[in-house]
N, C-alpha and C. Protein backbone atom coordinates (compact mmCIF):
# COMPACT_ATOMS: atom_id res chain seq x y z
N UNK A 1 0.85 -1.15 0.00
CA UNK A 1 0.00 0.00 0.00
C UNK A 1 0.90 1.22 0.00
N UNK A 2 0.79 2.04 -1.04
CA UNK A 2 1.38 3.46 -1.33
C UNK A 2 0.54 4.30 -0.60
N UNK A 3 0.85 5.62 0.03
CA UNK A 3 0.17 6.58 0.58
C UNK A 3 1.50 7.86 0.51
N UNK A 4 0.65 9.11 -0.50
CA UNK A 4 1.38 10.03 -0.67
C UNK A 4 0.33 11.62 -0.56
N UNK A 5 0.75 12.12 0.36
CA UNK A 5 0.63 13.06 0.56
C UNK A 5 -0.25 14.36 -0.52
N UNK A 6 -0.93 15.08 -0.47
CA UNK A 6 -1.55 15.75 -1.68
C UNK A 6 -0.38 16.27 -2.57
N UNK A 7 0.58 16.79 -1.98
CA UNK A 7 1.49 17.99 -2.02
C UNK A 7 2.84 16.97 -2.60
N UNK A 8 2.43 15.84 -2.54
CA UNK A 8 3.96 14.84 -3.13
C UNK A 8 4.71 14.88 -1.93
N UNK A 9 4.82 15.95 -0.89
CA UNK A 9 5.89 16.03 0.19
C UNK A 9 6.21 14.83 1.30
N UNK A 10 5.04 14.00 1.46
CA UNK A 10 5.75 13.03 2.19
C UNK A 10 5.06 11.52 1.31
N UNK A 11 5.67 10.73 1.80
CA UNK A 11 5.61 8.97 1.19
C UNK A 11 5.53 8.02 2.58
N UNK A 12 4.85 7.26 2.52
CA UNK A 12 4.68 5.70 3.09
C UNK A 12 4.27 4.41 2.34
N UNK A 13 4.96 3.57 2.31
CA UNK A 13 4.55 2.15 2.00
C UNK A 13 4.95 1.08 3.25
N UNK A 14 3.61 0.02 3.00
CA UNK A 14 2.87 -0.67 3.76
C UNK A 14 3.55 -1.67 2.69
N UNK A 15 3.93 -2.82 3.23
CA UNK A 15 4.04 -4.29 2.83
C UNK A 15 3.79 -5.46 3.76
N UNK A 16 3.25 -6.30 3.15
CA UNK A 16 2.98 -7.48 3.70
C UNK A 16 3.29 -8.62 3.64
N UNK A 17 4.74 -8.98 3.46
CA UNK A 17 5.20 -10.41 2.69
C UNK A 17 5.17 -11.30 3.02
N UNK A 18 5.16 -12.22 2.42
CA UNK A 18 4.64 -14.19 2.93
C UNK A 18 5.75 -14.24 4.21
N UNK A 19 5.51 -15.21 4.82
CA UNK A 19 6.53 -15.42 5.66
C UNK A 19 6.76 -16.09 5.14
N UNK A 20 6.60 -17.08 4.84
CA UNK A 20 8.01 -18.25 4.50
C UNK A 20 9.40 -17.45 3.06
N UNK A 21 8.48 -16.41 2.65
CA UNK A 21 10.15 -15.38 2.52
C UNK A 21 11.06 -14.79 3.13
N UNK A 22 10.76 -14.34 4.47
CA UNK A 22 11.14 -13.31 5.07
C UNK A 22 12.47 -13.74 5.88
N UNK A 23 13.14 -13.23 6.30
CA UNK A 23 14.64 -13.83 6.89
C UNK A 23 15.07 -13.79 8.18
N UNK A 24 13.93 -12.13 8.30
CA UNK A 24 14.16 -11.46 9.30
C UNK A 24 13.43 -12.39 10.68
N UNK A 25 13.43 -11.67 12.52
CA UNK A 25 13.14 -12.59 13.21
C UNK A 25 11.34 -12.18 13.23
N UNK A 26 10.87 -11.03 12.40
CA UNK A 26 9.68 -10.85 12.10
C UNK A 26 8.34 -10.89 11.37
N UNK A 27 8.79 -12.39 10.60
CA UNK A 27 8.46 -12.61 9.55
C UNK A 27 6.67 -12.81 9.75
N UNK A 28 5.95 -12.38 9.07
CA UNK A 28 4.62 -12.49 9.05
C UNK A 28 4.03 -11.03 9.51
N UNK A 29 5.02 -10.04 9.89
CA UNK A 29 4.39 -8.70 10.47
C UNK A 29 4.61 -7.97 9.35
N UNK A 30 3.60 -7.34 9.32
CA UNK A 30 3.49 -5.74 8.18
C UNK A 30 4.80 -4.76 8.20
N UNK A 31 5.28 -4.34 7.31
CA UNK A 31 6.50 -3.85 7.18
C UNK A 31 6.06 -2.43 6.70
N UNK A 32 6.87 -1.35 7.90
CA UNK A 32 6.82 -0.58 6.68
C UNK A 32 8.39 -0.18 6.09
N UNK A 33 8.00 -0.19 4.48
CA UNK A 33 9.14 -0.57 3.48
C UNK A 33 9.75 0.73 3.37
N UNK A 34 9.04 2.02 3.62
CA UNK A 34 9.61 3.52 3.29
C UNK A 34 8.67 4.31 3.39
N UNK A 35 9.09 5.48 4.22
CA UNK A 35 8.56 6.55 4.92
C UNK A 35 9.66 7.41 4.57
N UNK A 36 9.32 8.74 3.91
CA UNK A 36 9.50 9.94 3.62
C UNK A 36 8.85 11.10 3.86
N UNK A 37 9.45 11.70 4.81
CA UNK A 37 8.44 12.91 5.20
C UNK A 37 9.25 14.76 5.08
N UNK A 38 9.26 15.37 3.65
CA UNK A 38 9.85 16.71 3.85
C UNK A 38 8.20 17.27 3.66
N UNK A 39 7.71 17.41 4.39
CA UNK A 39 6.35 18.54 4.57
C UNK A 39 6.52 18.94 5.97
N UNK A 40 5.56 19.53 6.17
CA UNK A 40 5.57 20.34 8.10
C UNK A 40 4.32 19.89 8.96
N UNK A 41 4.22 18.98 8.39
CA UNK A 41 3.27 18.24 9.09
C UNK A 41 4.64 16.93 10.14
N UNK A 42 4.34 16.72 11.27
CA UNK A 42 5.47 16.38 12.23
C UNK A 42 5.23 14.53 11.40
N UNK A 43 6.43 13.85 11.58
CA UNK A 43 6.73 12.86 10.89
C UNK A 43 5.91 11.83 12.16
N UNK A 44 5.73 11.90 13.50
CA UNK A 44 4.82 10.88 13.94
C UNK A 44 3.74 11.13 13.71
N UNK A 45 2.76 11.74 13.26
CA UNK A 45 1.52 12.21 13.38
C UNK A 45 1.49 11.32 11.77
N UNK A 46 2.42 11.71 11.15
CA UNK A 46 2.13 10.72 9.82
C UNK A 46 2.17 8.88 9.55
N UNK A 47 3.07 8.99 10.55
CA UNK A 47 3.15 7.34 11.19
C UNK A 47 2.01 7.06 11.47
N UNK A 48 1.34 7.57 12.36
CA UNK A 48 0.26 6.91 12.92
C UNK A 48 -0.65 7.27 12.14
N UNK A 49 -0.94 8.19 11.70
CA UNK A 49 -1.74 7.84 10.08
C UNK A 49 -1.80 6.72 9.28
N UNK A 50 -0.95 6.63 8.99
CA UNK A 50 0.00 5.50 7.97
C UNK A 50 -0.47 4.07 8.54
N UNK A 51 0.17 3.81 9.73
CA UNK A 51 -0.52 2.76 10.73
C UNK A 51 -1.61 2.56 10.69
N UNK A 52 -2.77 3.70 10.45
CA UNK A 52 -4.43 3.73 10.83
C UNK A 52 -4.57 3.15 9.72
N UNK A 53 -3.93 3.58 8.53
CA UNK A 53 -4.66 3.93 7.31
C UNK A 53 -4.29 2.05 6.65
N UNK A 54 -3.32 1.58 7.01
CA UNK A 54 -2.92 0.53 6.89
C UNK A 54 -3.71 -0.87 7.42
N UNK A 55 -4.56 -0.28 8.84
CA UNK A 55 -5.05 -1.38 9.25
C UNK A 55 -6.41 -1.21 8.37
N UNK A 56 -6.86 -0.08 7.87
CA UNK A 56 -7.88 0.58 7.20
C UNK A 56 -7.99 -0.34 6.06
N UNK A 57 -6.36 -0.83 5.34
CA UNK A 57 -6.69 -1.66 4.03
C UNK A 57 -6.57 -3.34 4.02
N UNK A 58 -5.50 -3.53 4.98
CA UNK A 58 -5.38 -4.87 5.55
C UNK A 58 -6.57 -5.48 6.42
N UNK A 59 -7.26 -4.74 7.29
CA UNK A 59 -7.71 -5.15 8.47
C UNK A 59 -7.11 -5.73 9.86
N UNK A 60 -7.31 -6.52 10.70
CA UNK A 60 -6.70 -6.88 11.52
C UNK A 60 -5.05 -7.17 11.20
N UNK A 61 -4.58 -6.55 11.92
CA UNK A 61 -2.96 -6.62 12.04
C UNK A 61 -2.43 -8.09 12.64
N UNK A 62 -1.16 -8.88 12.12
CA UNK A 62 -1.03 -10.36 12.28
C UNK A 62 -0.45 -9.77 14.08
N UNK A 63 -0.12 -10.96 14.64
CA UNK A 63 0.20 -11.46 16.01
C UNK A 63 1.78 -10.19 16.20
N UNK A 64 2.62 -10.39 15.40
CA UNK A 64 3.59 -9.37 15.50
C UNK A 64 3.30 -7.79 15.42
N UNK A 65 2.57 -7.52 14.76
CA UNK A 65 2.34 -5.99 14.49
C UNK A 65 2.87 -5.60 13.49
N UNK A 66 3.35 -4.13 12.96
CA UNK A 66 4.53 -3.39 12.25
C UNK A 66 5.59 -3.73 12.54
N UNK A 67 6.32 -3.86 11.93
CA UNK A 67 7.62 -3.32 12.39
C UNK A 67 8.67 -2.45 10.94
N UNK A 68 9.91 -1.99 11.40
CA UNK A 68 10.30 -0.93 10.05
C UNK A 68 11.82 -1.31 10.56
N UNK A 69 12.82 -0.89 9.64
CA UNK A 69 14.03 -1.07 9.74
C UNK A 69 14.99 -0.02 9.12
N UNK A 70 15.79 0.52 10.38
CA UNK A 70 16.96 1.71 10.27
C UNK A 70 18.49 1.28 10.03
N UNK A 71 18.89 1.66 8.26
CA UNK A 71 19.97 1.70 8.42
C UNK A 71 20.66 2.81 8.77
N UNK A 72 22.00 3.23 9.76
CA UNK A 72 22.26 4.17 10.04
C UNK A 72 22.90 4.48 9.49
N UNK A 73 23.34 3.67 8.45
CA UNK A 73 24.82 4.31 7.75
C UNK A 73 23.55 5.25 6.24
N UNK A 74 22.63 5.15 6.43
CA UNK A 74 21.73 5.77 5.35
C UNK A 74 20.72 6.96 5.52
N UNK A 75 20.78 7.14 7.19
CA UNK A 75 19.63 8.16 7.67
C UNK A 75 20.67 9.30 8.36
N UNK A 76 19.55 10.80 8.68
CA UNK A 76 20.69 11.78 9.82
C UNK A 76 20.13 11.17 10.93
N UNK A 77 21.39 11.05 11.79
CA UNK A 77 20.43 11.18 13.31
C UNK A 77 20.06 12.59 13.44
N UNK A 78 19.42 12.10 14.62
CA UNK A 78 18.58 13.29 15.36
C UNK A 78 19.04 13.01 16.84
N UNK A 79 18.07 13.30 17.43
CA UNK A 79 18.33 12.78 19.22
C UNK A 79 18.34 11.31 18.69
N UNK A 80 17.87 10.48 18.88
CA UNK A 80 17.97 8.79 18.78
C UNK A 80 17.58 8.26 17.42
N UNK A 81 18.06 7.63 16.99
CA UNK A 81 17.55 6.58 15.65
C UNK A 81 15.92 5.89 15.72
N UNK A 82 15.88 6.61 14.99
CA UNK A 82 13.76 6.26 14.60
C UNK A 82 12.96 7.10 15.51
N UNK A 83 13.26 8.33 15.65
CA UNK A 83 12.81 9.47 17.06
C UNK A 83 11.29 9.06 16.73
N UNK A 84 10.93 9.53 15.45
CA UNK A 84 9.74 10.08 14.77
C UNK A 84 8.90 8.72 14.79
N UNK A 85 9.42 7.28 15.25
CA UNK A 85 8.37 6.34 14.91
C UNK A 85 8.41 6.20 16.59
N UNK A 86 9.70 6.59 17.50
CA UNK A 86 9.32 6.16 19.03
C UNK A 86 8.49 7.00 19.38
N UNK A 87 8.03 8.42 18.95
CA UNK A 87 6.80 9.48 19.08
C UNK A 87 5.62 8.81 18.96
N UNK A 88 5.37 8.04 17.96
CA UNK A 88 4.32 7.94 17.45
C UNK A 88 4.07 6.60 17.80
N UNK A 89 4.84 5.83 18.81
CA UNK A 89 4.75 4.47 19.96
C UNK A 89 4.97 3.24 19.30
N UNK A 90 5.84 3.05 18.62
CA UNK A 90 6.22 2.08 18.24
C UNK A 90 7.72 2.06 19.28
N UNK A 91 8.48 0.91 19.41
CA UNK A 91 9.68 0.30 20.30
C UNK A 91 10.65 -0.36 20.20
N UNK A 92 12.23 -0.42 20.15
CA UNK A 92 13.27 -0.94 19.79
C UNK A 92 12.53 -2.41 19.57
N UNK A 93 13.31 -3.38 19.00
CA UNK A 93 12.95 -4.40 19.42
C UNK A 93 14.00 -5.26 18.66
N UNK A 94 15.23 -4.97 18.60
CA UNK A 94 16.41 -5.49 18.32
C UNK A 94 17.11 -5.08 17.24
N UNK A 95 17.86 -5.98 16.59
CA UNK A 95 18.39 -5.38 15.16
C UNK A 95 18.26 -7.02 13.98
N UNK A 96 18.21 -6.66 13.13
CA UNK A 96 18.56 -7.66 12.16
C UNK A 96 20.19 -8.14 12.16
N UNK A 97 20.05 -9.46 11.38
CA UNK A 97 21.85 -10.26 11.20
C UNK A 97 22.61 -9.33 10.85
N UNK A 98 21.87 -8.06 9.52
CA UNK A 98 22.85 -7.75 9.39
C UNK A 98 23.59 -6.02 9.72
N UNK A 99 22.30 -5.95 11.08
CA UNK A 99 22.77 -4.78 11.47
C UNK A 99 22.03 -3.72 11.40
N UNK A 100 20.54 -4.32 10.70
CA UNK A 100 19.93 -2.86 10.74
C UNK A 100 18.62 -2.27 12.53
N UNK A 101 18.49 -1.44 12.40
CA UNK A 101 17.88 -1.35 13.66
C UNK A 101 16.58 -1.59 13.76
N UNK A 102 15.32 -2.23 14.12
CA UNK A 102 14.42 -2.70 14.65
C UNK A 102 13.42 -2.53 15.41
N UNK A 103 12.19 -1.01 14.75
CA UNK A 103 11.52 -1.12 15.68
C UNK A 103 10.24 -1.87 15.13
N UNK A 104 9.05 -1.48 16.22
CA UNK A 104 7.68 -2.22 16.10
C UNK A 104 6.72 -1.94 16.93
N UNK A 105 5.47 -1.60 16.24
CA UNK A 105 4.07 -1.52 17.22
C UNK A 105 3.64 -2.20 17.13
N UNK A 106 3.19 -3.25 18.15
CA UNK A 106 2.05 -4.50 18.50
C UNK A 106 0.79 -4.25 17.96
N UNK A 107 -0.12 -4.75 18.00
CA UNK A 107 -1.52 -4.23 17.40
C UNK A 107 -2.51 -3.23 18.95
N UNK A 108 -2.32 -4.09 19.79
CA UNK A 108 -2.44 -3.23 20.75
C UNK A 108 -1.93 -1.81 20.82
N UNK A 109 -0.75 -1.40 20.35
CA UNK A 109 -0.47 -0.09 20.50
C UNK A 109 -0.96 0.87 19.02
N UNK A 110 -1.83 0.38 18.32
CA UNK A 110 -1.97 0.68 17.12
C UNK A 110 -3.48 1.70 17.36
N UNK A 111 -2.70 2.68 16.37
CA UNK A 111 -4.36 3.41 16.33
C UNK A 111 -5.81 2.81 15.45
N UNK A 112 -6.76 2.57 15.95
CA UNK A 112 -8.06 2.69 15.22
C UNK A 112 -7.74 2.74 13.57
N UNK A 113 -8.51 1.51 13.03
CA UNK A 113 -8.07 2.17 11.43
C UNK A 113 -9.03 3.40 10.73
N UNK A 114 -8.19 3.92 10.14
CA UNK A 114 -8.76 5.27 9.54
C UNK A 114 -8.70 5.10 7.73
N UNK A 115 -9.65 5.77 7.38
CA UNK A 115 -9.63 5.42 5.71
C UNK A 115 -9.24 7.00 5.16
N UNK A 116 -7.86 6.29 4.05
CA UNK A 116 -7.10 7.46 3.38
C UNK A 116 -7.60 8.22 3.20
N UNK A 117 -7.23 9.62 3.08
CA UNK A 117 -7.81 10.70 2.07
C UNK A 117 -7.80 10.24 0.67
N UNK A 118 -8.64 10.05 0.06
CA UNK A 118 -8.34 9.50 -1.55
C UNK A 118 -8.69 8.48 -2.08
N UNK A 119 -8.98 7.74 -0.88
CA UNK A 119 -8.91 6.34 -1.13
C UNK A 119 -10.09 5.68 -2.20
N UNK A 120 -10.10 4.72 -2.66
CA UNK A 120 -11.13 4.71 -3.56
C UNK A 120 -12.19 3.69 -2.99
N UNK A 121 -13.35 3.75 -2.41
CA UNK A 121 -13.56 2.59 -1.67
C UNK A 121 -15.03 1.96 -2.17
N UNK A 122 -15.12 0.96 -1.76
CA UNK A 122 -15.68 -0.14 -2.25
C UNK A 122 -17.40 -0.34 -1.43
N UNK A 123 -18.39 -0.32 -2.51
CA UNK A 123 -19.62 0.43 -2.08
C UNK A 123 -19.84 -1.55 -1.30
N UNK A 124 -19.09 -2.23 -1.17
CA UNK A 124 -20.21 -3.29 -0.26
C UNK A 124 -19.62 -3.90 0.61
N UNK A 125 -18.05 -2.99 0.97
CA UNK A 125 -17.60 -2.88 2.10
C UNK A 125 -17.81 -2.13 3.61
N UNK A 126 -18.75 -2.89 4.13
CA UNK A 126 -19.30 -2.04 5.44
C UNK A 126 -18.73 -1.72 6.82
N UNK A 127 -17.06 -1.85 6.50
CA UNK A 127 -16.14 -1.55 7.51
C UNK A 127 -15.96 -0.23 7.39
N UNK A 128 -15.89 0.41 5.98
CA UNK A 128 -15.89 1.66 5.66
C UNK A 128 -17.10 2.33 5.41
N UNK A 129 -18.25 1.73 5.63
CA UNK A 129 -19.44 2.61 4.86
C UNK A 129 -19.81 2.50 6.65
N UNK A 130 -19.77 1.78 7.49
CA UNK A 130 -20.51 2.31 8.51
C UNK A 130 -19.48 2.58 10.35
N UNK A 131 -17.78 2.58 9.61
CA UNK A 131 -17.25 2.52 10.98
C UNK A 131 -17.43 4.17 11.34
């Protein structure tokens, strides 16, 4: 799931890959694959958008939750590595083999799903016609 901003200024994608691909120790949880945020709208407030808007197209979130992955040799820090996703309550939760950093929101810590701005939705889906 792509989600871009009116203005082009910020990006999120949502993935969901089989587990029996995955390598990582999180295999079966929703990934998010890339988050880009140069607008002035604050980068957790878009997370948890993103999150809403995600459970909005998936539905129920698997047993792991989200989780996203920081390489540092590829981002600026700030105060801590992934500031903008520990704002918006997601939590370390180790690193990958080969080093990248590891966070994740449980479904419990997840906001309510919310349906995109834009989205194109489906007249005999009654998750969206009556939540």
């Amino acid at each position: 799931m792509v989600l871009l901003t009116p203005d082009a200024d910020a990006l999120w994608v949502s993935s969901w890959p089989f587990a029996e691909y995955v390598k990582h120790d999180w295999a079966g949880a929703w990934i998010c694959s890339c988050f880009r945020n140069e607008s002035n709208i604050l980068s957790s407030d878009l997370i948890t958008e993103a999150v809403a808007a995600t459970k909005w197209f998936w539905g129920e979130p698997p047993e792991l939750g989200m989780v996203t992955f920081i390489n540092t040799d590829k981002v600026r820090k700030k105060r801590d590595w992934g500031r903008c996703y520990l704002k918006a309550g997601w939590e370390k939760c180790g690193r990958t083999k080969g080093g990248l950093i590891a966070l994740q929101i449980l479904p419990d810590q997840m906001p309510m799903f919310m349906t995109p701005c834009g989205a194109q939705l489906n007249l005999f889906d009654q998750k969206t016609l009556w939540a």
